[in-house]
Protein backbone atom coordinates (compact mmCIF):
# COMPACT_ATOMS: atom_id res chain seq x y z
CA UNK A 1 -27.38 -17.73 29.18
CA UNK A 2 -24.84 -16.79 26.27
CA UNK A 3 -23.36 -13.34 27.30
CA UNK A 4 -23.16 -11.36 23.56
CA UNK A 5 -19.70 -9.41 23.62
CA UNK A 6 -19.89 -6.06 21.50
CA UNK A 7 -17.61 -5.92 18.47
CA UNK A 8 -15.50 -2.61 18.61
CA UNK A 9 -15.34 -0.78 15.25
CA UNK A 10 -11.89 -0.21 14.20
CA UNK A 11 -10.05 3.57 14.85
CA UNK A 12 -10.69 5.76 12.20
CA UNK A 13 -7.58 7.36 11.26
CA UNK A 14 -7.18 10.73 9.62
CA UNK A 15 -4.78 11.80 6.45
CA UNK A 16 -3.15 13.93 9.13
CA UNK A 17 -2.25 11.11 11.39
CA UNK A 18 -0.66 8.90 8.56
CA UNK A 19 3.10 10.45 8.90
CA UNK A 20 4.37 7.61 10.22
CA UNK A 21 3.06 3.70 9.42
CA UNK A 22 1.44 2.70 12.11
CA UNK A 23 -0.64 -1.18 13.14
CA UNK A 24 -3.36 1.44 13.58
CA UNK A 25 -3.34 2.91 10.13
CA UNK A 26 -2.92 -0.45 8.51
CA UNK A 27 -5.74 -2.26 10.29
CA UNK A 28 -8.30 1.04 9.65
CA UNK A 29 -7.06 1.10 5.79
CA UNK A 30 -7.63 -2.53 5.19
CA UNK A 31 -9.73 -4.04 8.20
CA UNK A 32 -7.82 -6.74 8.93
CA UNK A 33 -6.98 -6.97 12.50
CA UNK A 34 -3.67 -9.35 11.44
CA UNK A 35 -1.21 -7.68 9.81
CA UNK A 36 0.35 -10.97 8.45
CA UNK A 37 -2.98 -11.15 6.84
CA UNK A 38 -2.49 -7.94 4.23
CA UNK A 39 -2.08 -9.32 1.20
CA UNK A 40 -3.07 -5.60 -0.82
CA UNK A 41 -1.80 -2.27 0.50
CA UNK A 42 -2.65 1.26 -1.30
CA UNK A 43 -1.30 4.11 1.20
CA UNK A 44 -0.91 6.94 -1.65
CA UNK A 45 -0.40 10.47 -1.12
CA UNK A 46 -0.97 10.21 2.76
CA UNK A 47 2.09 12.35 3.71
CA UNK A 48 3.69 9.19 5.28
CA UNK A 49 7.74 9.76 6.00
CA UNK A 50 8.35 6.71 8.05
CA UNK A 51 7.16 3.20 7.25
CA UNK A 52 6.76 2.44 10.75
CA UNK A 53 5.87 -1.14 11.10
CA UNK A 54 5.34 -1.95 7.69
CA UNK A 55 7.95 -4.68 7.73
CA UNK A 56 5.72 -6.68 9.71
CA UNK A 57 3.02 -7.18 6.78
CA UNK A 58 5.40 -10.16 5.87
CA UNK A 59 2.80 -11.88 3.20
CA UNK A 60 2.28 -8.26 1.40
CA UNK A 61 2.17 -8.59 -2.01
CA UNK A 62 1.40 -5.76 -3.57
CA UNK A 63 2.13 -2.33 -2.27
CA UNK A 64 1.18 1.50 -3.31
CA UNK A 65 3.50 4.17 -1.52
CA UNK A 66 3.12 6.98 -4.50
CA UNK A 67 3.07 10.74 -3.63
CA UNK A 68 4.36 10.29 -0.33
CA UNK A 69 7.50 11.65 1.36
CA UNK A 70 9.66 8.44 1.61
CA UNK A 71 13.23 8.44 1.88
CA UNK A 72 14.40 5.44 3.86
CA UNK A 73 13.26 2.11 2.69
CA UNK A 74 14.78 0.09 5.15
CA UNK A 75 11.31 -1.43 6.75
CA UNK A 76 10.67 -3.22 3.26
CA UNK A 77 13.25 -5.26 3.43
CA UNK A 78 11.48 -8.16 5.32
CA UNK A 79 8.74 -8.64 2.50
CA UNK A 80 10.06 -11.19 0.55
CA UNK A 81 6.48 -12.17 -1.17
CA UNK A 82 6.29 -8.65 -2.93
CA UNK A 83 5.30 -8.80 -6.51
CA UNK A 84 4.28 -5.25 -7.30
CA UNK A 85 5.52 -1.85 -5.23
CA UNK A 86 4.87 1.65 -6.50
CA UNK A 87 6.66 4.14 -4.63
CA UNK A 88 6.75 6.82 -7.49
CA UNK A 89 6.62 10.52 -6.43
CA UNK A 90 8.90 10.24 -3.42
CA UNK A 91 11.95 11.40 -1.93
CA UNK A 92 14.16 8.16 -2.30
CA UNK A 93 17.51 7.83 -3.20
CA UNK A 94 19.10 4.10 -2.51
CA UNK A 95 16.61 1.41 -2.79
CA UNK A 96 19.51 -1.04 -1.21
CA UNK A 97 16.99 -2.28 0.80
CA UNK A 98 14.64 -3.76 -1.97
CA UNK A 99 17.40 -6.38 -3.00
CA UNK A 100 15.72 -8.79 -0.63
CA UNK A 101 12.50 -8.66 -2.02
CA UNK A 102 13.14 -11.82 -4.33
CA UNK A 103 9.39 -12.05 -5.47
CA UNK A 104 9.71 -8.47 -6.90
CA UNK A 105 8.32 -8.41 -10.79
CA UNK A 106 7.12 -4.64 -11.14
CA UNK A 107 9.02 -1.58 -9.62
CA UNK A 108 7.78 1.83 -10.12
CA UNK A 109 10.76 4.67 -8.81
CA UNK A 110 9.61 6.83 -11.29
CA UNK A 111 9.98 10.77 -9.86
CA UNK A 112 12.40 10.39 -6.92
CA UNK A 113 16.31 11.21 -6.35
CA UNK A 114 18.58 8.00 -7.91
CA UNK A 115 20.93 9.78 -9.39
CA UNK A 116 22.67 7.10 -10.69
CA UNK A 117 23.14 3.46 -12.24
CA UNK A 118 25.00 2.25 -9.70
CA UNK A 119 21.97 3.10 -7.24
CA UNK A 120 20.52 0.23 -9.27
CA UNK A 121 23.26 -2.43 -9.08
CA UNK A 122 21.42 -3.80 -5.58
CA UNK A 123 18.41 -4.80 -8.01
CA UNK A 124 20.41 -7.32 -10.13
CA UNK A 125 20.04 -10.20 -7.73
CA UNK A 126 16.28 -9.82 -7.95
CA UNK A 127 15.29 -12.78 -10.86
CA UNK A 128 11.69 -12.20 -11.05
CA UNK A 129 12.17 -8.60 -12.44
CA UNK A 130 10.65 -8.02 -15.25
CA UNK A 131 9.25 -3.71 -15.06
CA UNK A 132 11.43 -1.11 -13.64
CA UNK A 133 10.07 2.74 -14.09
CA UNK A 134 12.06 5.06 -13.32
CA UNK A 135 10.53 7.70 -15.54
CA UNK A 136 6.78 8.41 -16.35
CA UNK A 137 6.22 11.22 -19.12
CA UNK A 138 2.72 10.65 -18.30
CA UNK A 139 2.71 12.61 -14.67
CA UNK A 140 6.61 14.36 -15.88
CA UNK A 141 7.66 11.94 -12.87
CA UNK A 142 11.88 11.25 -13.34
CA UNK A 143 15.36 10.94 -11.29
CA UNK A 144 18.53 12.17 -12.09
CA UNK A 145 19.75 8.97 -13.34
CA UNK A 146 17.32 9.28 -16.42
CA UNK A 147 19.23 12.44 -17.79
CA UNK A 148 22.22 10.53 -18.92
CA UNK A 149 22.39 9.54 -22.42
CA UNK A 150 23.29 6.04 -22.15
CA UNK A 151 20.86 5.44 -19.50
CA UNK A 152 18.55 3.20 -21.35
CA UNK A 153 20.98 1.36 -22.90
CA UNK A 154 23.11 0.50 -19.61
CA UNK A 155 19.47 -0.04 -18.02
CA UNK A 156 18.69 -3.11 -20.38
CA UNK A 157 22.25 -4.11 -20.40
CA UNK A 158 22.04 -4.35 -16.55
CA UNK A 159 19.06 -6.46 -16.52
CA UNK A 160 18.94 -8.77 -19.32
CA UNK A 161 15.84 -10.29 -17.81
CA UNK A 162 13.63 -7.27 -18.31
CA UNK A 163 10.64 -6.97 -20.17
CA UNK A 164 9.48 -3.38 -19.93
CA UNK A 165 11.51 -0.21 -19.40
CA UNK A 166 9.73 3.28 -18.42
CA UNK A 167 6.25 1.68 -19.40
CA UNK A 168 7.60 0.26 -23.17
CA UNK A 169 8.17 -3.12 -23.84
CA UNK A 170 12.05 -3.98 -24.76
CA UNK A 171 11.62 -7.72 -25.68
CA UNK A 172 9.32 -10.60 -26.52
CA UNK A 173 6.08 -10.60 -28.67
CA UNK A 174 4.86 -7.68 -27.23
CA UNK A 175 7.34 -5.21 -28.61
CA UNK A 176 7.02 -6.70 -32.06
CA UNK A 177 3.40 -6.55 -31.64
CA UNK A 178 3.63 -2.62 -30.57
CA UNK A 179 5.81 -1.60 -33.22
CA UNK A 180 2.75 -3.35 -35.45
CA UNK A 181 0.66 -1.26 -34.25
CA UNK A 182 2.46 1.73 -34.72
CA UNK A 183 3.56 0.93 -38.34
CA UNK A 184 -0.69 0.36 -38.95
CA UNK A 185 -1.41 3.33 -37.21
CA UNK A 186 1.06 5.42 -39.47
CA UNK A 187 -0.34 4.24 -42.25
CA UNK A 188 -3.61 4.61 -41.22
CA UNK A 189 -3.20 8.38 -40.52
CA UNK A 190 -1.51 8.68 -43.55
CA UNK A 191 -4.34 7.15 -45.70
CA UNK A 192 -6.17 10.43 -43.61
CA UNK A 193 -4.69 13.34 -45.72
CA UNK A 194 -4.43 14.39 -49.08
CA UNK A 195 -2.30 16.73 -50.47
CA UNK A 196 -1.60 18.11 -46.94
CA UNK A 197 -5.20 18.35 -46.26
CA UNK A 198 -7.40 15.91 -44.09
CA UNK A 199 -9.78 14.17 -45.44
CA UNK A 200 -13.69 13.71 -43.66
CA UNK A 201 -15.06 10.45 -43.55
CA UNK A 202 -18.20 10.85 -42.21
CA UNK A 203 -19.32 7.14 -42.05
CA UNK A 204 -16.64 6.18 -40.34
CA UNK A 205 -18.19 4.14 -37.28
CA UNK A 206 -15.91 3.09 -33.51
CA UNK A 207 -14.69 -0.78 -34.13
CA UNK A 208 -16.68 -1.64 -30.97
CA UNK A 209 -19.78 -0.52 -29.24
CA UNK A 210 -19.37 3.12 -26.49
CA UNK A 211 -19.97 0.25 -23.42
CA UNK A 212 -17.57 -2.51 -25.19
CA UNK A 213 -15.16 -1.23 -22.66
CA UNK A 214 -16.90 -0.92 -19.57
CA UNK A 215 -15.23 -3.01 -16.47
CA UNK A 216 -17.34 -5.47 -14.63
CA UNK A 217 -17.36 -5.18 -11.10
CA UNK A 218 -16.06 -8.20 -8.96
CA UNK A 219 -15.91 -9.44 -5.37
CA UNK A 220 -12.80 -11.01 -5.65
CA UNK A 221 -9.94 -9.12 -3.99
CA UNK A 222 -7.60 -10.24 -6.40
CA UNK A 223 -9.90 -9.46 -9.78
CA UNK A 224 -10.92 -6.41 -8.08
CA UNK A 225 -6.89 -4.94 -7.61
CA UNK A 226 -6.31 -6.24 -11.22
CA UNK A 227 -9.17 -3.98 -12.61
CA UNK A 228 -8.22 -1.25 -10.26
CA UNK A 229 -4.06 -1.45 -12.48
CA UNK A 230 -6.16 -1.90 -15.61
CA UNK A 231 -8.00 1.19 -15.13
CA UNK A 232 -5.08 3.15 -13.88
CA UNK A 233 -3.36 2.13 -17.30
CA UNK A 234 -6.81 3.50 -19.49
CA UNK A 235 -6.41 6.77 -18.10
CA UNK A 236 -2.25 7.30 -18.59
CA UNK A 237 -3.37 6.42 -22.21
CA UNK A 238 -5.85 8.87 -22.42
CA UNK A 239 -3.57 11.29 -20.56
CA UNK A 240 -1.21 10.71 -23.42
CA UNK A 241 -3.77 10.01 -26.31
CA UNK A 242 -4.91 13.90 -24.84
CA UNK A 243 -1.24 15.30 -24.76
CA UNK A 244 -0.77 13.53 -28.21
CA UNK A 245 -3.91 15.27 -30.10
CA UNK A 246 -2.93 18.86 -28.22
CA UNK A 247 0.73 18.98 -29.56
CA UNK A 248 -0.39 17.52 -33.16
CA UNK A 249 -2.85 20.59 -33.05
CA UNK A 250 -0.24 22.91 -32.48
CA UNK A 251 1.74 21.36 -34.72
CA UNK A 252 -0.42 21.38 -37.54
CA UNK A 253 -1.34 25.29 -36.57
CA UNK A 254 2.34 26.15 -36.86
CA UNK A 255 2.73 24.49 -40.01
CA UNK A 256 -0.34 26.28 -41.55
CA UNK A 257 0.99 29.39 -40.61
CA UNK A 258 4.22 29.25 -41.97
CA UNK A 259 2.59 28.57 -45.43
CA UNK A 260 0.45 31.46 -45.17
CA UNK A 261 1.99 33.97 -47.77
CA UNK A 262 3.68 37.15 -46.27
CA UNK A 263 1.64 40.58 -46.90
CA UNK A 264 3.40 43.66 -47.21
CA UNK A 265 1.08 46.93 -46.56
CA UNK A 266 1.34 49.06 -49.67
């Protein structure tokens, strides 16, 4: 006779219980009962303040802290597999500890406290870095460090090995490609008005179909978290392709009013 032991559910764990990383909170957020076995970790805007145990996810490879209440980063320095950590919309101001995350290629800082570029000396050892943001325009997310005027160029200077800067591309194919694209769109938008005024084209059709776009859904955990970034990068550029349109409007409202002729009551 084969006795049949019950399987316990996992502890559900509540947004208010998440101050503080717990083996709890990281086995009810991704159901594994290993916590060497995490490979994916999203624990954004939870309130968390102390990473707890998170140091022992040692084969974590990418990691979501956004919109949390970090300031002390220490517990991250024992994940040397880490390819991608967001911890935008914190409270951090030394990210020391990340220099031993060799496997790093994508950082996100982006609306916290550096306040300076030697905060980011500690990342210079890190060879696989190819993104750093430490400003998104997108959400108004920045540090300190951002407001200085040579920022940018120290940044690159810094880290010859980068790719992308504050979500634009600063080398390779990719920037010459982007600056393509601009120049076409330019003139496209210029072919668009006439004598200051824009032109209709009402047979003007989309290049691709309303669904071209839509993202197939996958079982693979790895397909699955790359659709998930994907989609996150559709809507900043509709964010922005939003923002873009609103201040052309106004733009084009200003302008129109300054041209209107002055009346003078008689």
């Amino acid at each position: 006779m084969h006795l049949m032991l019950p399987v316990l559910p996992l502890p559900i764990v509540s947004d208010a219980d998440c101050e503080k990383v717990t083996a709890v909170l990281l086995k009810s957020r991704t159901g594994e009962f290993d916590l060497e076995s995490i490979l994916f970790l999203k624990l954004r805007s939870l309130g968390v303040h102390d990473l707890g145990c998170l140091g022992e996810c040692v084969n974590l490879e990418k990691l979501d802290l956004s919109g949390n209440n970090i300031t002390n980063l220490a517990p991250l320095a024992s994940l040397r597999l880490l390819s991608i950590l967001n911890l935008s919309a914190n409270r951090i101001s030394s990210i020391e500890p990340l220099r031993s995350c060799e496997s790093l290629q994508n950082l996100n800082v982006a609306g916290n406290i550096i306040s300076s570029i030697e905060n980011l000396h500690c990342l210079g050892s890190l060879r696989k870095l190819e993104n750093i943001r430490l400003k998104d325009n997108t959400y108004n997310y920045t540090n300190p460090v951002c407001r200085n005027v040579s920022y940018r160029a120290v940044v690159l200077e810094m880290f010859p090995n980068i790719k992308v800067l504050d979500g634009e591309r600063v080398v390779g194919r990719g920037s010459d490609l982007y600056q393509l694209c601009k120049d076409i769109d330019d003139t496209i938008k210029a072919g668009l008005y006439k004598n200051g005024q824009l032109i209709e084209h009402p047979d003007c059709k989309p290049w691709v179909e309303d669904s071209y776009w839509e993202i197939k859904r996958s079982n693979n955990a790895i397909i699955e978290e790359a659709y998930k970034q994907f989609n996150d990068v559709l809507h900043e550029c509709r964010l922005l392709n939003n923002r873009a349109t609103h201040v052309i409007s106004q733009t084009e409202r200003s302008m129109s009013l300054k041209k209107q002729p002055k009346q003078y009551a008689i």
